[in-house]
N, C-alpha and C. Protein backbone atom coordinates (compact mmCIF):
# COMPACT_ATOMS: atom_id res chain seq x y z
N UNK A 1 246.66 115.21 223.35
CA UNK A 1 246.64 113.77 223.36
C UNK A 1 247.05 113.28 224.74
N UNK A 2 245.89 111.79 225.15
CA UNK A 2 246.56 111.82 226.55
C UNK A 2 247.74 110.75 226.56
N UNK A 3 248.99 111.10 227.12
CA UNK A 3 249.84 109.70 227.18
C UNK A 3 249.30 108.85 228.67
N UNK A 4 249.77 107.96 228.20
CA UNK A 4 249.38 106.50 229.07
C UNK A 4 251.05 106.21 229.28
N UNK A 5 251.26 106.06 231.27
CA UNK A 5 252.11 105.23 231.34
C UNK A 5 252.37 103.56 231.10
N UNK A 6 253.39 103.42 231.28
CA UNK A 6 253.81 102.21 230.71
C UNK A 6 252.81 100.68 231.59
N UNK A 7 252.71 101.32 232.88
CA UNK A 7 251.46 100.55 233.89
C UNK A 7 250.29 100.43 233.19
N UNK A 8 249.93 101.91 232.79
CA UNK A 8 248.42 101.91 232.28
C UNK A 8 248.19 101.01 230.59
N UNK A 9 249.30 101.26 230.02
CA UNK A 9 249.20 100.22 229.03
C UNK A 9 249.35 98.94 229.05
N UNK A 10 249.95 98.41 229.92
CA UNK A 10 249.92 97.22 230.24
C UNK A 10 248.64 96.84 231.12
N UNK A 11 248.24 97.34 231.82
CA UNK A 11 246.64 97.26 232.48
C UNK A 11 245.28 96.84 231.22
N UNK A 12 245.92 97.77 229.94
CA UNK A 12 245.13 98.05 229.44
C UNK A 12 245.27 96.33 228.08
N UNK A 13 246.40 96.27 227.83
CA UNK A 13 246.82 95.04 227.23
C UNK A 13 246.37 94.25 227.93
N UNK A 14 246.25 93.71 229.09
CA UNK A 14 245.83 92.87 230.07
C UNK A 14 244.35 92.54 230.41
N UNK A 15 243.55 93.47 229.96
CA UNK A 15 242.35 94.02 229.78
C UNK A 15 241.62 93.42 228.90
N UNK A 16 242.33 93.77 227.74
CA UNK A 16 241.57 93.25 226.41
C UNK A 16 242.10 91.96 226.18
N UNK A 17 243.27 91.58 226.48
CA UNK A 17 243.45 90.05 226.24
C UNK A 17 242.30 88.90 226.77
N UNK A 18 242.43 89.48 228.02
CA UNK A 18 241.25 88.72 228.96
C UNK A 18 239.89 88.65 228.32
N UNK A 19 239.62 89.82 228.06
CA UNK A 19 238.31 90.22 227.04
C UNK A 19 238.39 89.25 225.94
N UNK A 20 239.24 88.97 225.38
CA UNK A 20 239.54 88.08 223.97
C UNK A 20 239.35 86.57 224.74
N UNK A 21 240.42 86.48 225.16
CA UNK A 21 240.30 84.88 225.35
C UNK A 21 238.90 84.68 226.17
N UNK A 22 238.13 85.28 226.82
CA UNK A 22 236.70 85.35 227.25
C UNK A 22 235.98 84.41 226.05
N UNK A 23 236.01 85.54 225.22
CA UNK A 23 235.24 85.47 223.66
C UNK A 23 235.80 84.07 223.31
N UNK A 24 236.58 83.82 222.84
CA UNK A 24 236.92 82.62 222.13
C UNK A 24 237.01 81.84 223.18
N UNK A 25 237.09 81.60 224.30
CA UNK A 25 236.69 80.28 224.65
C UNK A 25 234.90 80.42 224.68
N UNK A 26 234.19 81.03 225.24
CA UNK A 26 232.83 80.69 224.82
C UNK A 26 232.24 80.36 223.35
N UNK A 27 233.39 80.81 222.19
CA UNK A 27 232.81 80.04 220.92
C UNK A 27 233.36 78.89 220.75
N UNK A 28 234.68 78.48 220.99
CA UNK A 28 235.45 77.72 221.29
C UNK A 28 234.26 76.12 221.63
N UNK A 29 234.33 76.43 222.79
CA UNK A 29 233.33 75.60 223.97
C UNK A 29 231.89 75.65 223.28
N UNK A 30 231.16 76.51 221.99
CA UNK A 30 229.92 76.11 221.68
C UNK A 30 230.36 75.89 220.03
N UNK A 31 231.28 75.39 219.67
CA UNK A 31 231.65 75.32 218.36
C UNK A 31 231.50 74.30 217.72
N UNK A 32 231.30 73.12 218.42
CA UNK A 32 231.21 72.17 218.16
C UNK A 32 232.28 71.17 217.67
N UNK A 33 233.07 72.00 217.57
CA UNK A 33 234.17 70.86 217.09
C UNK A 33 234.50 69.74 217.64
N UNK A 34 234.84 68.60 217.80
CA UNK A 34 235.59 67.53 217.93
C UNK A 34 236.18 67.77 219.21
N UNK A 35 236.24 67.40 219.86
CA UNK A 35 237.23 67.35 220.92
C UNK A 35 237.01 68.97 221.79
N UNK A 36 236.19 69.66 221.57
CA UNK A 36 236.01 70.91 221.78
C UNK A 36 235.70 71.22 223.51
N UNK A 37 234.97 70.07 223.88
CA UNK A 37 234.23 69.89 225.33
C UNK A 37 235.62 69.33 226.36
N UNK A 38 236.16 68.60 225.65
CA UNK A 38 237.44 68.13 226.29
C UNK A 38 238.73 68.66 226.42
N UNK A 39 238.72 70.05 226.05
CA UNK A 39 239.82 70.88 225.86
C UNK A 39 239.83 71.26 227.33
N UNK A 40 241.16 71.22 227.88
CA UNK A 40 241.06 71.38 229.62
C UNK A 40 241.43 73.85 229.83
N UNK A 41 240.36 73.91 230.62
CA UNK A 41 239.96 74.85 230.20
C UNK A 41 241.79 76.06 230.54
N UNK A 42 242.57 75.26 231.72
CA UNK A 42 243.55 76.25 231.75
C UNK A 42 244.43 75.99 230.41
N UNK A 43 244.49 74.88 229.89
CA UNK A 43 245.41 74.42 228.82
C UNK A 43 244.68 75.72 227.52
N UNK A 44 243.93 75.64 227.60
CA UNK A 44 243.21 76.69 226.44
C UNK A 44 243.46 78.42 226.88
N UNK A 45 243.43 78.76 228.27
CA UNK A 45 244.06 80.09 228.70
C UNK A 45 245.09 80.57 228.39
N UNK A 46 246.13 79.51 228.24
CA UNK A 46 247.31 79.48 228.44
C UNK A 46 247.71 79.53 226.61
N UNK A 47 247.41 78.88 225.70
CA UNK A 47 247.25 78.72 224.06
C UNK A 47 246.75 80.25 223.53
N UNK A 48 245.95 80.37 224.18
CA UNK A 48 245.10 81.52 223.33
C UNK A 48 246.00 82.58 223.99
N UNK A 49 246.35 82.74 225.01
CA UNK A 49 247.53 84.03 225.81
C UNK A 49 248.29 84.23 224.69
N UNK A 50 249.02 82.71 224.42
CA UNK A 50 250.48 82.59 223.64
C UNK A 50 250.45 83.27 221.86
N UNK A 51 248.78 82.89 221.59
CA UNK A 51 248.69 83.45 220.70
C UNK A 51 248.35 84.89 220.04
N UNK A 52 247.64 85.32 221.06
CA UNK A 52 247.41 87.03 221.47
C UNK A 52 248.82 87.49 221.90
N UNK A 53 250.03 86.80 222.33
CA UNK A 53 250.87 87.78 222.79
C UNK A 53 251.98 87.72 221.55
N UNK A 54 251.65 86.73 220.81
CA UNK A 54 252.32 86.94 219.38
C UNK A 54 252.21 87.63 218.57
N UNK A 55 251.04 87.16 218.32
CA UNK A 55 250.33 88.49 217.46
C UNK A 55 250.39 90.00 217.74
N UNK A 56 250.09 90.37 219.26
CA UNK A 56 250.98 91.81 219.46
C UNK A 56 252.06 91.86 219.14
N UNK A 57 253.35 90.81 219.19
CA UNK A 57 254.30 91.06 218.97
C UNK A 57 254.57 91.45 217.64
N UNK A 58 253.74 90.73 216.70
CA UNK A 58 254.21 90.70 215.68
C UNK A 58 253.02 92.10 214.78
N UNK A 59 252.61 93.07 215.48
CA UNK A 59 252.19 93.63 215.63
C UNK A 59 250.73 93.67 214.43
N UNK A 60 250.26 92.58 214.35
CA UNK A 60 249.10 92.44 214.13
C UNK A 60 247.80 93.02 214.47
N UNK A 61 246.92 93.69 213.92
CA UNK A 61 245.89 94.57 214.83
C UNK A 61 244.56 93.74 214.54
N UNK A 62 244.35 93.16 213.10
CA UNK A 62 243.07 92.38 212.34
C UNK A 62 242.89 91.35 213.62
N UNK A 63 241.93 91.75 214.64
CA UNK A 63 241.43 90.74 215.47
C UNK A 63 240.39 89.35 214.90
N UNK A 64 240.28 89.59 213.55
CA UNK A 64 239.43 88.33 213.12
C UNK A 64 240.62 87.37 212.17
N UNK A 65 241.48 88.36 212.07
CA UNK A 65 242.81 87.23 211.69
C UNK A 65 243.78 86.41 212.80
N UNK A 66 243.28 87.53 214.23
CA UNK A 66 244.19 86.80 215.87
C UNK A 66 243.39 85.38 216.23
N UNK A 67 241.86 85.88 215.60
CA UNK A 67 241.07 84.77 215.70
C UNK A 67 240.81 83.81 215.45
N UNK A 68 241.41 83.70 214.37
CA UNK A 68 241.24 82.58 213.16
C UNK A 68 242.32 81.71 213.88
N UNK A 69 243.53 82.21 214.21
CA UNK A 69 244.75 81.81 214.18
C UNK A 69 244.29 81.11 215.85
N UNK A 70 243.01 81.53 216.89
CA UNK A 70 243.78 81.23 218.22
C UNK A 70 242.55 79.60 217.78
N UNK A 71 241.87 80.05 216.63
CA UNK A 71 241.25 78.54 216.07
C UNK A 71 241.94 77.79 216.03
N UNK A 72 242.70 78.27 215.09
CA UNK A 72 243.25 76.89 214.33
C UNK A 72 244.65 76.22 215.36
N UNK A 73 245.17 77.11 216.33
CA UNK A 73 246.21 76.68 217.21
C UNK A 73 245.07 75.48 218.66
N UNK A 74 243.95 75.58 218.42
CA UNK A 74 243.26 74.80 219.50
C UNK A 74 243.09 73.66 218.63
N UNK A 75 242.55 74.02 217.13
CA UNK A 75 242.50 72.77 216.20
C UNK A 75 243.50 72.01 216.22
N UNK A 76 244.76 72.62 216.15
CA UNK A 76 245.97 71.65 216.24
C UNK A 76 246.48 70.74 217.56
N UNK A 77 245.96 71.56 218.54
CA UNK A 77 246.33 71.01 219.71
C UNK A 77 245.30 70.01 220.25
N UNK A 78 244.13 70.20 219.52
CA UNK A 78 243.23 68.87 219.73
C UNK A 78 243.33 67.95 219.01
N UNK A 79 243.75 68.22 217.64
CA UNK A 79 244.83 67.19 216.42
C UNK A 79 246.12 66.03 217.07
N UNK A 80 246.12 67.07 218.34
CA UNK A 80 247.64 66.67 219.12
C UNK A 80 248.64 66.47 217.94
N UNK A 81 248.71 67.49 217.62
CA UNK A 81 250.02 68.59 216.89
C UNK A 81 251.06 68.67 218.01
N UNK A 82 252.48 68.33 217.84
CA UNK A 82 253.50 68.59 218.58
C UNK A 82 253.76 70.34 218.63
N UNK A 83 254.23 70.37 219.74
CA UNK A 83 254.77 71.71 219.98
C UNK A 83 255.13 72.35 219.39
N UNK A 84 256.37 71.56 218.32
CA UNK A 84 257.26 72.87 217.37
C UNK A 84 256.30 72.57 216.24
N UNK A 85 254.74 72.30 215.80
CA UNK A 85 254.39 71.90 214.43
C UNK A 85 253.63 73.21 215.00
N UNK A 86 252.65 73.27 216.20
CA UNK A 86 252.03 74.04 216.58
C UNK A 86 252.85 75.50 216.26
N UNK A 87 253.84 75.61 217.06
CA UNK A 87 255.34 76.84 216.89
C UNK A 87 254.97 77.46 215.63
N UNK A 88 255.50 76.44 214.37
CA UNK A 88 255.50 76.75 212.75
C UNK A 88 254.13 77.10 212.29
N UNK A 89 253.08 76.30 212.63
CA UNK A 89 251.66 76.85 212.32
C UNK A 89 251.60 78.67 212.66
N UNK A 90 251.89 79.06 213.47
CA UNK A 90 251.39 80.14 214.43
C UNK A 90 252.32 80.91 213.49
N UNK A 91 253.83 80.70 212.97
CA UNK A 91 254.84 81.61 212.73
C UNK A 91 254.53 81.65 210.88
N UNK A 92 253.96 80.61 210.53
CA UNK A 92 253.22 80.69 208.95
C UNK A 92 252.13 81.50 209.03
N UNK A 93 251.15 81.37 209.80
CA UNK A 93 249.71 82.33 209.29
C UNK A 93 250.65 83.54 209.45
N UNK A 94 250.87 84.06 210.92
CA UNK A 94 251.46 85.68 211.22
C UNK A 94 252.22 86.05 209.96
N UNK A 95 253.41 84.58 209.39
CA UNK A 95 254.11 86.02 208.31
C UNK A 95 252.80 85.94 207.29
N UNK A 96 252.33 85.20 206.80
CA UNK A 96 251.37 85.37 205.64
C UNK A 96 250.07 86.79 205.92
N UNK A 97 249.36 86.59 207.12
CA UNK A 97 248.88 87.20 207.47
C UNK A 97 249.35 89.11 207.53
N UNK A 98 250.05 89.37 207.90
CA UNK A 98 250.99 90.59 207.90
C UNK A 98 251.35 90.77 206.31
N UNK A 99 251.38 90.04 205.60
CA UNK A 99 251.09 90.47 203.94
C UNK A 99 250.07 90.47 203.49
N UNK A 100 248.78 90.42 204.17
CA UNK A 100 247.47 90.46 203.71
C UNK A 100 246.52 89.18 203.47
N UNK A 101 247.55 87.58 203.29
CA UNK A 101 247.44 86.78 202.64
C UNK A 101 247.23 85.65 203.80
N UNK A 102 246.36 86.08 204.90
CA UNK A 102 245.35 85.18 206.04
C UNK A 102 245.15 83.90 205.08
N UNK A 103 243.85 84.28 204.24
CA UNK A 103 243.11 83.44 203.43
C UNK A 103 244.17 82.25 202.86
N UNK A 104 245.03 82.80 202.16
CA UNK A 104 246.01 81.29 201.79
C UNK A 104 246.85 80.81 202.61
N UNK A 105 247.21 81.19 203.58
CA UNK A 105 247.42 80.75 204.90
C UNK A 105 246.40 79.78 205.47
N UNK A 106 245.46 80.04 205.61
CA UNK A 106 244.03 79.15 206.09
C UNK A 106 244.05 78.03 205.43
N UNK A 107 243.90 78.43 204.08
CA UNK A 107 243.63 76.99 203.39
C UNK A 107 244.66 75.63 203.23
N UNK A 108 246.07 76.50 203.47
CA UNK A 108 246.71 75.42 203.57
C UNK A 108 247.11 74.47 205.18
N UNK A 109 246.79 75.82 205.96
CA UNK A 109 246.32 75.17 207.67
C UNK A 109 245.21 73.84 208.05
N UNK A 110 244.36 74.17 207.19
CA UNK A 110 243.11 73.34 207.14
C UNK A 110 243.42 71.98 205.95
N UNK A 111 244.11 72.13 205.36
CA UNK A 111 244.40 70.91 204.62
C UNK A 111 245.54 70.99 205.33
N UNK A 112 246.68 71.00 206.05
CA UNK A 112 247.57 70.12 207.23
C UNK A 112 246.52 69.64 208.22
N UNK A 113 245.47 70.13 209.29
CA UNK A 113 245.01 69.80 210.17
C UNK A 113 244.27 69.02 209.26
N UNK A 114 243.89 68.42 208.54
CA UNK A 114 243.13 67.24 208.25
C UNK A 114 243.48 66.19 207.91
N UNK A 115 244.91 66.14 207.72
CA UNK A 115 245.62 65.21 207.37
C UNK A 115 246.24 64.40 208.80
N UNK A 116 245.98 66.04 209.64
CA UNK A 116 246.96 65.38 211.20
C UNK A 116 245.94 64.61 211.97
C-alpha cells in the first residue's frame, strides 16, 4: 500500500475540493433558481469551501449528500438567512445525514427556506 505524506494529502484534498466547487457552481449558475445569476461568484467559493470542509470534518464521504447540503446553504444565503441560521442549517443536515436520514433533513430544510 502506498502511504501519502501529509503534503500529498492535502494537495490531494485541495484537488478535489476545487474539482467540487467547479461542479456546483456551474449547476449552481445554470439552475435556475432565483437569485442564482446574482450570487457574487467569490461569496459562493468561499460557502461551498465552508461546506466541503465540514463535511470532511464531519467525515462525510456521500458526495450527493455534500451536495445537496452546498444547495441548500446557497438557497439560504440567497433567502438571506443570517449566519448562525445558515451555521444550524449546515450542523442539522450533517448530524441527520451521518445517520442515514439526508432525506428528512431535506424536507424539513425546504419547508424552513420557504418560509424564509
Amino acid at each position: 500500500m502506498i502511504e501519502l505524506t501529509e503534503a500529498q494529502e492535502g494537495k490531494i484534498l485541495r484537488r478535489d475540493c476545487r474539482g467540487w466547487i467547479e461542479l456546483m457552481a456551474q449547476a449552481w449558475y445554470e439552475s435556475g433558481h432565483a437569485g442564482a445569476d446574482a450570487y457574487p461568484g467569490d461569496a459562493l467559493i468561499t460557502h461551498l469551501r465552508a461546506v466541503y470542509d465540514a463535511c470532511r470534518d464531519a467525515n462525510m464521504e456521500n458526495m450527493d449528500d455534500v451536495s445537496l447540503l452546498g444547495f441548500n446553504v446557497l438557497r439560504a444565503n440567497t433567502a438571506r438567512c443570517g449566519a448562525d441560521d445558515v451555521t444550524a442549517l449546515v450542523d442539522y443536515f450533517i448530524r441527520h445525514a451521518r445517520s442515514g436520514n439526508a432525506a428528512y433533513a431535506q424536507a424539513w430544510i425546504d419547508l424552513y427556506l420557504e418560509e424564509a
